[in-house]
C-alpha atoms as a PDB file:
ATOM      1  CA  UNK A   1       7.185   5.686   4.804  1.00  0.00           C
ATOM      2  CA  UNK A   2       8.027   9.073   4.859  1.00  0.00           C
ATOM      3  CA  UNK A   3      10.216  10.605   6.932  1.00  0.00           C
ATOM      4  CA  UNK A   4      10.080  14.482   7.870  1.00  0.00           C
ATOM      5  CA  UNK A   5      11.782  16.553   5.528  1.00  0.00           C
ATOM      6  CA  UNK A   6      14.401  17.319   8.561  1.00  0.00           C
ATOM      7  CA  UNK A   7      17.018  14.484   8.582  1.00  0.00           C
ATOM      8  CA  UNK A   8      17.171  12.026  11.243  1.00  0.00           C
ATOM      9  CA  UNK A   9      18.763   8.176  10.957  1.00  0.00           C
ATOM     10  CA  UNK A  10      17.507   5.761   8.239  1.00  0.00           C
ATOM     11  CA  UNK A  11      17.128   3.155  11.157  1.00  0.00           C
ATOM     12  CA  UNK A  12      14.916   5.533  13.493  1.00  0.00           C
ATOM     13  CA  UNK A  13      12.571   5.765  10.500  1.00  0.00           C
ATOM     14  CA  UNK A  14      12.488   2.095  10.329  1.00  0.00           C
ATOM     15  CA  UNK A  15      12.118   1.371  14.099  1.00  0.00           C
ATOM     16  CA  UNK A  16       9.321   3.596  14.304  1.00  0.00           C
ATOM     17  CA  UNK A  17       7.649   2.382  11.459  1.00  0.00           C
ATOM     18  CA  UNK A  18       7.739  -1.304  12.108  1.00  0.00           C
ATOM     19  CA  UNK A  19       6.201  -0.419  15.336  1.00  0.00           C
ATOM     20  CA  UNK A  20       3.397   1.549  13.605  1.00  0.00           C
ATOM     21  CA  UNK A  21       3.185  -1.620  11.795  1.00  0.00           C
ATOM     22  CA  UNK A  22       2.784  -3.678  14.549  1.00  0.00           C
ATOM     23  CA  UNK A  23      -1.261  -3.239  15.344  1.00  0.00           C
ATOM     24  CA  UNK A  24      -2.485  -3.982  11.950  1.00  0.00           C
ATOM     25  CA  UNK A  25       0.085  -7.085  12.006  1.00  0.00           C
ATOM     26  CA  UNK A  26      -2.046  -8.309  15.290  1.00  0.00           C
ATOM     27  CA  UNK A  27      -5.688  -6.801  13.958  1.00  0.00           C
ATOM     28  CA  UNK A  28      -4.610  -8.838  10.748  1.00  0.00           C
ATOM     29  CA  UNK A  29      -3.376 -12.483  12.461  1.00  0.00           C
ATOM     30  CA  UNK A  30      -6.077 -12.027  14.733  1.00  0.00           C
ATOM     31  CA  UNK A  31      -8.996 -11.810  12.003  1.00  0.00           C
ATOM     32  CA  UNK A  32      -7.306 -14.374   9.384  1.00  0.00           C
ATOM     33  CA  UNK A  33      -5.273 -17.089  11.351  1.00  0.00           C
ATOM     34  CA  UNK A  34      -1.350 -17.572  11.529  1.00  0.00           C
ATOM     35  CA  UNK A  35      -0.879 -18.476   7.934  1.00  0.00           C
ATOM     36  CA  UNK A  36      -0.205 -14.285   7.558  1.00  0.00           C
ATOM     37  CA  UNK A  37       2.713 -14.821   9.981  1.00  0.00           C
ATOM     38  CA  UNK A  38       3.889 -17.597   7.474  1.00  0.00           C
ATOM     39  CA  UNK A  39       3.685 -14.440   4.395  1.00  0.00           C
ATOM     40  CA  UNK A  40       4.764 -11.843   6.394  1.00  0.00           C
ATOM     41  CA  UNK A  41       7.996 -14.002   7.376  1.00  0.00           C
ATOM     42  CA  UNK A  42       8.466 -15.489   4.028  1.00  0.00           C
ATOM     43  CA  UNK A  43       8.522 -12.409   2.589  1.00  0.00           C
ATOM     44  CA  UNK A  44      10.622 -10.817   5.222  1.00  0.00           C
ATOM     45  CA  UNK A  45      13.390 -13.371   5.339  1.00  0.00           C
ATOM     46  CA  UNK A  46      14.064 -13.251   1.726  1.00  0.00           C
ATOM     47  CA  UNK A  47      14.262  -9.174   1.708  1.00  0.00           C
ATOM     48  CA  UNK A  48      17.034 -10.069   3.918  1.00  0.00           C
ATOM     49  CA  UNK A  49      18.455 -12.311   2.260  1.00  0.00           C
ATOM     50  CA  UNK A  50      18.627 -11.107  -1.202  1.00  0.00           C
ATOM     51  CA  UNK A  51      19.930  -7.441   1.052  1.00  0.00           C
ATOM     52  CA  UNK A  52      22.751  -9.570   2.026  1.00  0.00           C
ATOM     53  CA  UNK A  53      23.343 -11.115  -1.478  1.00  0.00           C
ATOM     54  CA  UNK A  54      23.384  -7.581  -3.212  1.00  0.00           C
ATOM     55  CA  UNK A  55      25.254  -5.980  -0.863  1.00  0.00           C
ATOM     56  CA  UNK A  56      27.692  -9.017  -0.093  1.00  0.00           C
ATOM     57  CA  UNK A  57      27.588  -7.277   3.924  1.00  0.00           C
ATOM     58  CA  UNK A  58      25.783  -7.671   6.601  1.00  0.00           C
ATOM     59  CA  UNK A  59      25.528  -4.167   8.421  1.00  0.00           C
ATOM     60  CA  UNK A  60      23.640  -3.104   5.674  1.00  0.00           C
ATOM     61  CA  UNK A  61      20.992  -5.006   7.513  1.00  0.00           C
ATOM     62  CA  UNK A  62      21.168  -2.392  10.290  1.00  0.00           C
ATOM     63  CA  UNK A  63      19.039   0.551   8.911  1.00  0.00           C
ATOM     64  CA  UNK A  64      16.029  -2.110   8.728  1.00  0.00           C
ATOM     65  CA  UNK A  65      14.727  -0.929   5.107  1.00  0.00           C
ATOM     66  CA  UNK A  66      14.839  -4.231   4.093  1.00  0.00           C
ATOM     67  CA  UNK A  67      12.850  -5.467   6.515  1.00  0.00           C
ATOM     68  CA  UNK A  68      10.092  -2.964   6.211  1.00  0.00           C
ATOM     69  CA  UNK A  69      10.131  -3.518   2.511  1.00  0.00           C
ATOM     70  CA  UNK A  70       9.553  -7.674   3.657  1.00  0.00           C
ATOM     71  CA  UNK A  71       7.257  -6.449   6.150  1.00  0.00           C
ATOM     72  CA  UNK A  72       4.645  -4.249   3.566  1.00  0.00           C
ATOM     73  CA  UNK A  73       4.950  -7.159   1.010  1.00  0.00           C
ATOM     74  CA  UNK A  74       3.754  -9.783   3.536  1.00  0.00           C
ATOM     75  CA  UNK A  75       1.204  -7.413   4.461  1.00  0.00           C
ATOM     76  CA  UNK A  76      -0.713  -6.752   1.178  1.00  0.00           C
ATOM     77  CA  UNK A  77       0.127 -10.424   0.006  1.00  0.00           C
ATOM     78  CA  UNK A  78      -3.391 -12.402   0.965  1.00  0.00           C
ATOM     79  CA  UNK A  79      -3.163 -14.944   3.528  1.00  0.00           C
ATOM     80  CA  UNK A  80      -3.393 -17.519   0.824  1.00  0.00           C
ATOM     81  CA  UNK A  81      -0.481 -16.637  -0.800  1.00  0.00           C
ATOM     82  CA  UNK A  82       2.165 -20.035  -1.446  1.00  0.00           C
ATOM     83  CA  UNK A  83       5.082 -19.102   0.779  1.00  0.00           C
ATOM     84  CA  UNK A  84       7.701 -18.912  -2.618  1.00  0.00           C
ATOM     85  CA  UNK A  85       5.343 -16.289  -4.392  1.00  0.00           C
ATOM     86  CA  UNK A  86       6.291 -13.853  -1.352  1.00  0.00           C
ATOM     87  CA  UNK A  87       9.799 -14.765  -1.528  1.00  0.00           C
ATOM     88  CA  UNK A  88       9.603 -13.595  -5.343  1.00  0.00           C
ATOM     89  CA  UNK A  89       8.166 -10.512  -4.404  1.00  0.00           C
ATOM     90  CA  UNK A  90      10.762  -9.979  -2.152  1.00  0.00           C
ATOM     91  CA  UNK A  91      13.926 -10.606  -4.149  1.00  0.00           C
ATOM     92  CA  UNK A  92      12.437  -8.783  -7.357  1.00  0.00           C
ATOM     93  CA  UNK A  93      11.558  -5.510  -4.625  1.00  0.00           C
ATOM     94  CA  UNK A  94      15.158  -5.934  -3.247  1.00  0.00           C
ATOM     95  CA  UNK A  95      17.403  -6.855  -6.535  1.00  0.00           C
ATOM     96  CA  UNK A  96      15.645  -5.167  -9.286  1.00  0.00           C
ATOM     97  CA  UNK A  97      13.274  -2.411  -7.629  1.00  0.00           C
ATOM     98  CA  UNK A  98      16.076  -0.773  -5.018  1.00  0.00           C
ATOM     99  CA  UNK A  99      19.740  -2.652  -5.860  1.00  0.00           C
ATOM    100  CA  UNK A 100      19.393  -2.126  -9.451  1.00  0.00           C
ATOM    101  CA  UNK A 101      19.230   1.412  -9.381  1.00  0.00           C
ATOM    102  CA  UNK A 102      21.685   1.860  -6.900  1.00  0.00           C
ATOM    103  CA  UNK A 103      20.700   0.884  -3.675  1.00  0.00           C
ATOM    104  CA  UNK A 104      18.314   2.903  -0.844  1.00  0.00           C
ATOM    105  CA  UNK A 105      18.103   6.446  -1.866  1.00  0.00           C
ATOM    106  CA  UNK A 106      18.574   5.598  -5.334  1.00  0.00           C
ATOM    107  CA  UNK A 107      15.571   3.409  -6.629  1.00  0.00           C
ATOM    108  CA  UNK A 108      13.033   5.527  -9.202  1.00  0.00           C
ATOM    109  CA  UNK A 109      10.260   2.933  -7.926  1.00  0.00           C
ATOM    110  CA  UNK A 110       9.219   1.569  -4.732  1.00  0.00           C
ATOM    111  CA  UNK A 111      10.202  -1.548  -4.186  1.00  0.00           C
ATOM    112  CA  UNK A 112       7.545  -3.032  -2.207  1.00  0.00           C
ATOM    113  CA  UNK A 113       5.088  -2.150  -4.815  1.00  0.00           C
ATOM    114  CA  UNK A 114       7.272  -3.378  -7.294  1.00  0.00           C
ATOM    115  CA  UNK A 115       7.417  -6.835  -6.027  1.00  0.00           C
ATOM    116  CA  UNK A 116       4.037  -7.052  -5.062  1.00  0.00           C
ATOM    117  CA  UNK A 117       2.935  -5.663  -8.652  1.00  0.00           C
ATOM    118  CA  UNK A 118       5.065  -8.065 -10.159  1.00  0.00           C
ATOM    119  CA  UNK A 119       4.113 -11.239  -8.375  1.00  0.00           C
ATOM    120  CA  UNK A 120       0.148 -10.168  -9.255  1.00  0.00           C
ATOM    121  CA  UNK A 121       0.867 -10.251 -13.079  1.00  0.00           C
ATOM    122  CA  UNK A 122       3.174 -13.051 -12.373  1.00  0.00           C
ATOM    123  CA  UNK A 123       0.674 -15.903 -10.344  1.00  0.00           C
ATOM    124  CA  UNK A 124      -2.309 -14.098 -10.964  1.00  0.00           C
ATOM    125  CA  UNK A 125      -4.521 -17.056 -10.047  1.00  0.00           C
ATOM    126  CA  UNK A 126      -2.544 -17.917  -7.201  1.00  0.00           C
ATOM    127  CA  UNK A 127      -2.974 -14.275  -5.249  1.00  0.00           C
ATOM    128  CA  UNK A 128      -6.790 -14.142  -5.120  1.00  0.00           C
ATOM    129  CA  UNK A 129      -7.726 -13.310  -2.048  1.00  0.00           C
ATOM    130  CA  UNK A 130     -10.668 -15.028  -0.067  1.00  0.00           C
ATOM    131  CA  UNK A 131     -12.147 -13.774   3.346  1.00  0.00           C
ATOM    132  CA  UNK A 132     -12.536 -17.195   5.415  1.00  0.00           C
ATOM    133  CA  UNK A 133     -16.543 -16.714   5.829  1.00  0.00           C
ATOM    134  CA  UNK A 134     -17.580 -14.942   2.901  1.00  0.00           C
ATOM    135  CA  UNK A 135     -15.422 -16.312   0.246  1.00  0.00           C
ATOM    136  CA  UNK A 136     -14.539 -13.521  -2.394  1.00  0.00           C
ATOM    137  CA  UNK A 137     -13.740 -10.565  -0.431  1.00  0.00           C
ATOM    138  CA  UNK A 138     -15.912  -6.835  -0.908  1.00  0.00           C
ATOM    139  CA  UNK A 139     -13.574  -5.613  -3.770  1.00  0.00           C
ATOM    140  CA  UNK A 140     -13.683  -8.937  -5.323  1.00  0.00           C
ATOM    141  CA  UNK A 141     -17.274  -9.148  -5.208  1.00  0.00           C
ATOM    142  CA  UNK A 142     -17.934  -5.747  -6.396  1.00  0.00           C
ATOM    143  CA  UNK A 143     -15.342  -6.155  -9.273  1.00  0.00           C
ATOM    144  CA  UNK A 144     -17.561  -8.774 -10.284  1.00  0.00           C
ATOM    145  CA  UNK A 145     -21.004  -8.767  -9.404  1.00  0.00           C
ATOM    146  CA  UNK A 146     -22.333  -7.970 -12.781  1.00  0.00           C
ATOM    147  CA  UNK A 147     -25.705  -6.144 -12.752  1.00  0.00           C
ATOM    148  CA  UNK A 148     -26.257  -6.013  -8.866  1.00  0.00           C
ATOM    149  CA  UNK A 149     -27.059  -3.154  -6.961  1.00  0.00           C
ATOM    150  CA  UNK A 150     -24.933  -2.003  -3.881  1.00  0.00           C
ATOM    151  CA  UNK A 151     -28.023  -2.640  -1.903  1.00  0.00           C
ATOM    152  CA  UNK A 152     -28.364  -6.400  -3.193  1.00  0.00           C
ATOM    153  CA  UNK A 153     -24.428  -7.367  -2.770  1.00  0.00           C
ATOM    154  CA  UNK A 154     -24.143  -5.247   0.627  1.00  0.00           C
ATOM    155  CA  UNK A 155     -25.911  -8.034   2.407  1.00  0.00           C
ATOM    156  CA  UNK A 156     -23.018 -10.294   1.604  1.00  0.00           C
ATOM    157  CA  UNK A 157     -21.116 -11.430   4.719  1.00  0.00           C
ATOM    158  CA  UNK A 158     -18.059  -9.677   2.765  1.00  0.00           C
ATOM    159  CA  UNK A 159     -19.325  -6.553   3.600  1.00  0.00           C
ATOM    160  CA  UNK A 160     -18.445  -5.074   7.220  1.00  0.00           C
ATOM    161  CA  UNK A 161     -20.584  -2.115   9.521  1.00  0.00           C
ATOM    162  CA  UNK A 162     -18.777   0.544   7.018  1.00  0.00           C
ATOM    163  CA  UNK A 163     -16.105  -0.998   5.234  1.00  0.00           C
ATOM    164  CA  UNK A 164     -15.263  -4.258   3.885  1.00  0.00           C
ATOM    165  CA  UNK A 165     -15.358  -7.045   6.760  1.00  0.00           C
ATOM    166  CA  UNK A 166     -12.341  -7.843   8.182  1.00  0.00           C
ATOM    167  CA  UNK A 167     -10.254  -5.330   6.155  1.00  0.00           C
ATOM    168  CA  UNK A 168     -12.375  -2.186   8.101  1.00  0.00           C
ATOM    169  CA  UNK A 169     -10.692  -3.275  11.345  1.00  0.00           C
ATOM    170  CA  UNK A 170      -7.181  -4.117   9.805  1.00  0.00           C
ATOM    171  CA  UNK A 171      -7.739  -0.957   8.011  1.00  0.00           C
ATOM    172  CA  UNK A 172      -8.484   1.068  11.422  1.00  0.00           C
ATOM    173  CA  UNK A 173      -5.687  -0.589  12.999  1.00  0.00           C
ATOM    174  CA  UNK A 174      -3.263   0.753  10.279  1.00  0.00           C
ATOM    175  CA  UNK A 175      -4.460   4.127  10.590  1.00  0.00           C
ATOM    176  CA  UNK A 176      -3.987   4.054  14.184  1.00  0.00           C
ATOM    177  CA  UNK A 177      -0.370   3.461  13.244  1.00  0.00           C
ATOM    178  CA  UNK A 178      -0.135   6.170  10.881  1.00  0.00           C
ATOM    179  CA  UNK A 179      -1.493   8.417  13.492  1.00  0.00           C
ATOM    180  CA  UNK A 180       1.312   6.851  15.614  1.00  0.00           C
ATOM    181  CA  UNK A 181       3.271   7.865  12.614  1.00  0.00           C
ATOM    182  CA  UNK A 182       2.653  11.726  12.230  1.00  0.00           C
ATOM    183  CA  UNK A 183       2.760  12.041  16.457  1.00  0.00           C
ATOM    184  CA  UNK A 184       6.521  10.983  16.302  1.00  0.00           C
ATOM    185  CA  UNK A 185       7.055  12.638  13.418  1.00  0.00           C
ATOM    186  CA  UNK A 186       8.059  10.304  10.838  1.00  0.00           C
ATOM    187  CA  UNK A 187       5.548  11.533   8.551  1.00  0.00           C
ATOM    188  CA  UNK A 188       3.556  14.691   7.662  1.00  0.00           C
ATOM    189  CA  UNK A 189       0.031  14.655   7.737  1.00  0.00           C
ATOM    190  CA  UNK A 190       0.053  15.988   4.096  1.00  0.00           C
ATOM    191  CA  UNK A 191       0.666  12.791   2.138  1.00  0.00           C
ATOM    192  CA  UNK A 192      -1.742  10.444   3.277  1.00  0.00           C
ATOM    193  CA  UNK A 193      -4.708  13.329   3.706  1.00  0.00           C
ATOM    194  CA  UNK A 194      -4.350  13.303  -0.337  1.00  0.00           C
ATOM    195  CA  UNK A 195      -4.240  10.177  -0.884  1.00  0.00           C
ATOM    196  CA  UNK A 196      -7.432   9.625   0.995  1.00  0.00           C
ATOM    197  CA  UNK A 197      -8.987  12.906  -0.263  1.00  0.00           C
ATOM    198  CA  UNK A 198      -7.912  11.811  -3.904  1.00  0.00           C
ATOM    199  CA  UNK A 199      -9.759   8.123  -3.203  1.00  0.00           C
ATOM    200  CA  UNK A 200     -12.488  10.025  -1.135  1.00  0.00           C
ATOM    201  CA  UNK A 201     -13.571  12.258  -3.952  1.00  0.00           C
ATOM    202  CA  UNK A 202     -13.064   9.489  -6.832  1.00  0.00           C
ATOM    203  CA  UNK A 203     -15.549   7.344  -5.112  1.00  0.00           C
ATOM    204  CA  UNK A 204     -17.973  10.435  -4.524  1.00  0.00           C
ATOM    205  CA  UNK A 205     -18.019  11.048  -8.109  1.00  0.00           C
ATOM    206  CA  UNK A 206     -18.878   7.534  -9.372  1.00  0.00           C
ATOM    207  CA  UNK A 207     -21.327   6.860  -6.382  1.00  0.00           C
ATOM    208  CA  UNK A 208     -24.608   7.002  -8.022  1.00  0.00           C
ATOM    209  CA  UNK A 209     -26.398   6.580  -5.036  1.00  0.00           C
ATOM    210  CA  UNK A 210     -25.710   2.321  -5.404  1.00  0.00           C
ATOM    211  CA  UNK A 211     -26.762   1.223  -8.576  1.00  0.00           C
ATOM    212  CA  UNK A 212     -24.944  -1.527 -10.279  1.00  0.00           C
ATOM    213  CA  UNK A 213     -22.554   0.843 -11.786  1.00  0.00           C
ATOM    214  CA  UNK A 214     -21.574   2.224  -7.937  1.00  0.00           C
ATOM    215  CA  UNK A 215     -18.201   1.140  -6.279  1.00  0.00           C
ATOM    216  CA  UNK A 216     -19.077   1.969  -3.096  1.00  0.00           C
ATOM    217  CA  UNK A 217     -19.105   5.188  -0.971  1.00  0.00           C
ATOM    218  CA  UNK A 218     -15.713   7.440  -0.075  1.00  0.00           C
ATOM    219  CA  UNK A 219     -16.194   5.650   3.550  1.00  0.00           C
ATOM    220  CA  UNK A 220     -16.277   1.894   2.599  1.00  0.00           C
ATOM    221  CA  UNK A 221     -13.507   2.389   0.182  1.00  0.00           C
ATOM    222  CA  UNK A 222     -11.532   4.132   2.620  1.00  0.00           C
ATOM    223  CA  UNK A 223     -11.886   1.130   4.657  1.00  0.00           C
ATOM    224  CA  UNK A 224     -11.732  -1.848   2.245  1.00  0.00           C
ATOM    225  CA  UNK A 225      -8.705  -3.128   0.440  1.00  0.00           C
ATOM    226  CA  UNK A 226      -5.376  -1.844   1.446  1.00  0.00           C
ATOM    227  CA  UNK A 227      -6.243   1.831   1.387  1.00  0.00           C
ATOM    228  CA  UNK A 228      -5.198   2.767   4.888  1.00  0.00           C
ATOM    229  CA  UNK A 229      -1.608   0.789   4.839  1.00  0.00           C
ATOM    230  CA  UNK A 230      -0.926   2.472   0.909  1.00  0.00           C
ATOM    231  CA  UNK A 231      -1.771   6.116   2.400  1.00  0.00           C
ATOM    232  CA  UNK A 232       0.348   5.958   5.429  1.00  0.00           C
ATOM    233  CA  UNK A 233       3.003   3.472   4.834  1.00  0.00           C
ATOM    234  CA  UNK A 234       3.720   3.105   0.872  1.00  0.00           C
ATOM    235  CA  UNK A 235       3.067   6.483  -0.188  1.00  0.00           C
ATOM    236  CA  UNK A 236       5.161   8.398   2.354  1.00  0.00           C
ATOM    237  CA  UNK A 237       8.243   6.736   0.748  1.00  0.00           C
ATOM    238  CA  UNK A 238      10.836   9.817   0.893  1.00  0.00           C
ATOM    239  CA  UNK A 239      12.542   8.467  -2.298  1.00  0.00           C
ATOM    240  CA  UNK A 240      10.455   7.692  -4.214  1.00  0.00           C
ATOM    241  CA  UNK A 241       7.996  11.071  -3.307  1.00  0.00           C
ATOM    242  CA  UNK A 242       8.038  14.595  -4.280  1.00  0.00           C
ATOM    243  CA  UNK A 243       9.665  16.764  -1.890  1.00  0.00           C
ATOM    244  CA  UNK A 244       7.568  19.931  -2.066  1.00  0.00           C
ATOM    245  CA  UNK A 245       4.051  21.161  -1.249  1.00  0.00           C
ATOM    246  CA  UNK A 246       2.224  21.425  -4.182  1.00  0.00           C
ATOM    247  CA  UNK A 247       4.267  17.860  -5.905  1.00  0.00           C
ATOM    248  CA  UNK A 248       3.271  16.260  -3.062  1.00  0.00           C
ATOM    249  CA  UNK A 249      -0.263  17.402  -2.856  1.00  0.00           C
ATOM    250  CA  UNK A 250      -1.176  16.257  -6.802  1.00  0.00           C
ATOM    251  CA  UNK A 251       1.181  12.724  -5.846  1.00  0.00           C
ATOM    252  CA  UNK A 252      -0.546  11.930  -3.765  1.00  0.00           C
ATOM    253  CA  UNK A 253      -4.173  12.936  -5.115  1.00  0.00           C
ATOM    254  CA  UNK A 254      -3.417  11.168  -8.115  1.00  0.00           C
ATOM    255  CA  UNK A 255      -2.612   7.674  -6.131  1.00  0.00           C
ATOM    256  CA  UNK A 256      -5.579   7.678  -4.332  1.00  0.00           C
ATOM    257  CA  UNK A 257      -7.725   8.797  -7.476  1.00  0.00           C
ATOM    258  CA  UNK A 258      -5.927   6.222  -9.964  1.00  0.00           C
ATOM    259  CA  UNK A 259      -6.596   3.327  -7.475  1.00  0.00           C
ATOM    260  CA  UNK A 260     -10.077   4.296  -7.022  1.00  0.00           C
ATOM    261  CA  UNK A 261     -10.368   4.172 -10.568  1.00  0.00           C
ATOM    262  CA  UNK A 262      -8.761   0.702 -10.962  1.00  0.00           C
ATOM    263  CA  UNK A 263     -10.776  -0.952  -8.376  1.00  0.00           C
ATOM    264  CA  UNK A 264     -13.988   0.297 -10.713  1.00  0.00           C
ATOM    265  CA  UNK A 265     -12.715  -0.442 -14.033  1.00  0.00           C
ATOM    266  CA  UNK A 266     -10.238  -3.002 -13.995  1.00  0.00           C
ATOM    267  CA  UNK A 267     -10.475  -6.946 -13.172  1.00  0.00           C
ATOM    268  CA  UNK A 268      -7.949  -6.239  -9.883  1.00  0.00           C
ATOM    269  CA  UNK A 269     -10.072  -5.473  -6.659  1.00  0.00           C
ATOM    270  CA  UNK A 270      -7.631  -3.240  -5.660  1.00  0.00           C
ATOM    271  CA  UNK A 271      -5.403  -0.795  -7.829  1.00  0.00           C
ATOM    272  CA  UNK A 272      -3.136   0.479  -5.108  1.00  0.00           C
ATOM    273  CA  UNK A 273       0.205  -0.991  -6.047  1.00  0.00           C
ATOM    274  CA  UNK A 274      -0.190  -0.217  -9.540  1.00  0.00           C
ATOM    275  CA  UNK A 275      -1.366   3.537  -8.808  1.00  0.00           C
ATOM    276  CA  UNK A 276       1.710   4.121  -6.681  1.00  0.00           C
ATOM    277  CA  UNK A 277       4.353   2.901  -9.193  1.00  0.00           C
ATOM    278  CA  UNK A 278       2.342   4.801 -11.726  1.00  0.00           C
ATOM    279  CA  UNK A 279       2.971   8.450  -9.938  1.00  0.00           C
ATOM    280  CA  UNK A 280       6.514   7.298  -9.578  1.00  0.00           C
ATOM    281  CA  UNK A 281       6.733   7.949 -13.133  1.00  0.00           C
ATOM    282  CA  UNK A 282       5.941  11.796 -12.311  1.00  0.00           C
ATOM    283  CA  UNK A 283       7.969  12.111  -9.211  1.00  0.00           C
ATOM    284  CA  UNK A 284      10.930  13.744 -11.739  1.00  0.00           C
ATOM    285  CA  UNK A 285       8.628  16.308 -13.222  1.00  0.00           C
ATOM    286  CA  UNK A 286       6.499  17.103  -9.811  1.00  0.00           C
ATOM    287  CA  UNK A 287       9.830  17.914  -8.650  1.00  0.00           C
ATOM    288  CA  UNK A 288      10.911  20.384 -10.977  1.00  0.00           C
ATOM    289  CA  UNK A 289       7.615  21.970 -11.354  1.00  0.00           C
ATOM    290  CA  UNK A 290       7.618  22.395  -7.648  1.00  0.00           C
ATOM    291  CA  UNK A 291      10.967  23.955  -7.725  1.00  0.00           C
ATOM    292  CA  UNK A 292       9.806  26.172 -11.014  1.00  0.00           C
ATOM    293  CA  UNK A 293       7.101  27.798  -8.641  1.00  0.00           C
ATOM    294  CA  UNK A 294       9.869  28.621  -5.544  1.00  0.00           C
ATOM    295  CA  UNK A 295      11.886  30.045  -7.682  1.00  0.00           C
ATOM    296  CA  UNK A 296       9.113  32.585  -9.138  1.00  0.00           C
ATOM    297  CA  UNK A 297       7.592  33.025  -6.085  1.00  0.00           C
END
């Protein structure tokens, strides 16, 4: 969630961005049942919570970061998830990924990721996430299909018109709210272009065509998994983001690059949470290369 570099109230931000979050909440209940309302809340109520216990006030409440951070953990939790695994993803995002360094503005990492990340080493084998027809979702499948060809495992109900099924509509629903996003200006159109260039280029180069070494085009994997959410909700983050041009541009590349390269190589069907937290690392030094190059220009 990032906000324009101008300044304008922490709780605008918010407002606007839990309404951006609003159609993939409905695109998402509507394709996998209610149990998401029972993640998204679980996770929600104890961001709130553990706010209230770190802060030991409740106006804190008021600038609604803690909800959105509730709100993007319920969101990339699978339906499936037990109810107390998103409450531990909540209170680790909360306590340890934003309180621990010092509250909002402060944290080096952020915290939605954070808790997510943490829960998926955590209760590994209790976040695997399962389309209700299908079984194993498109990522899963293709994480593990072994020696078949993109032709072979595309006829799997798992895989939508263009995208993975289910998650292309959720996935068009949350870029209709990042539209929503850059219209209002919350966010510049900068950020999540890169990150969807830096995935859309990633996937060209290790398309083959659809052999069994292929992940996929640049258009299904912009569609499938969480891409659409990470580029316009989790990667905008204003703290945890470079602040200039060209620290933004290779952020942001770099998250949508590192995730494609996950999904391919690793045994998690989608890399997004740990790409993020990884370019957090770099945020420091993006920074004071960017202001390196004002200065000499």
């Amino acid at each position: 969630m990032v906000s324009a570099r101008p300044k304008r109230a922490t709780s605008s931000v918010m407002i606007h961005v839990m309404i951006a979050l609003l159609p993939g909440v409905a695109v998402q209940v509507w394709l996998t049942g209610w149990r998401t309302l029972i993640v998204i809340g679980a996770a929600t109520v104890a961001a709130l919570a553990t706010e209230i216990a770190c802060t030991r006030r409740t106006r804190d409440l008021s600038d609604g970061s803690a909800v959105v951070t509730g709100l993007l953990i319920g969101l990339c939790l699978p339906v499936s998830t037990p109810w107390f695994v998103c409450m531990v993803a909540s209170v680790i995002a909360i306590a340890l990924a934003k309180h621990a360094f010092g509250g909002l503005g402060n944290n080096v990492f952020n915290p939605a990721m954070a808790g997510y990340a943490a829960v998926l080493i955590a209760y590994p084998a209790l976040i695997v996430e399962f389309d209700a027809i299908s079984g194993a979702t498109a990522l899963e499948q293709l994480a593990h299909r072994g020696s078949t060809t993109i032709d072979e495992i595309s006829t799997s109900a798992a895989f939508g018109v263009f995208g993975a099924s289910n998650h292309e509509w959720i996935n068009l629903a949350f870029l209709a709210g990042g539209l929503y996003l850059i219209a209002v200006r919350v966010i510049q159109p900068l950020m999540p272009l890169c990150v969807l260039v830096g995935i859309g280029i990633a996937a060209f180069m290790l398309d083959d065509g659809g052999s069994s070494t292929s992940h996929g085009s640049p258009l299904f994997n912009w569609f499938a998994g969480g891409t659409m959410l990470t580029a316009f909700f989790v990667a905008t983050d204003p703290v945890t983001s470079p602040s200039n041009r060209f620290g933004i541009v290779i952020y942001a590349l770099g998250i949508g690059a590192i995730a494609m390269l996950i999904r391919k190589y690793s045994s998690w069907p989608d890399g997004f949470a740990f790409s993020v937290l990884l370019a957090n690392c770099f945020v420091p030094l993006l920074e004071r290369i960017g202001r390196t190059r004002i200065s000499t220009t």
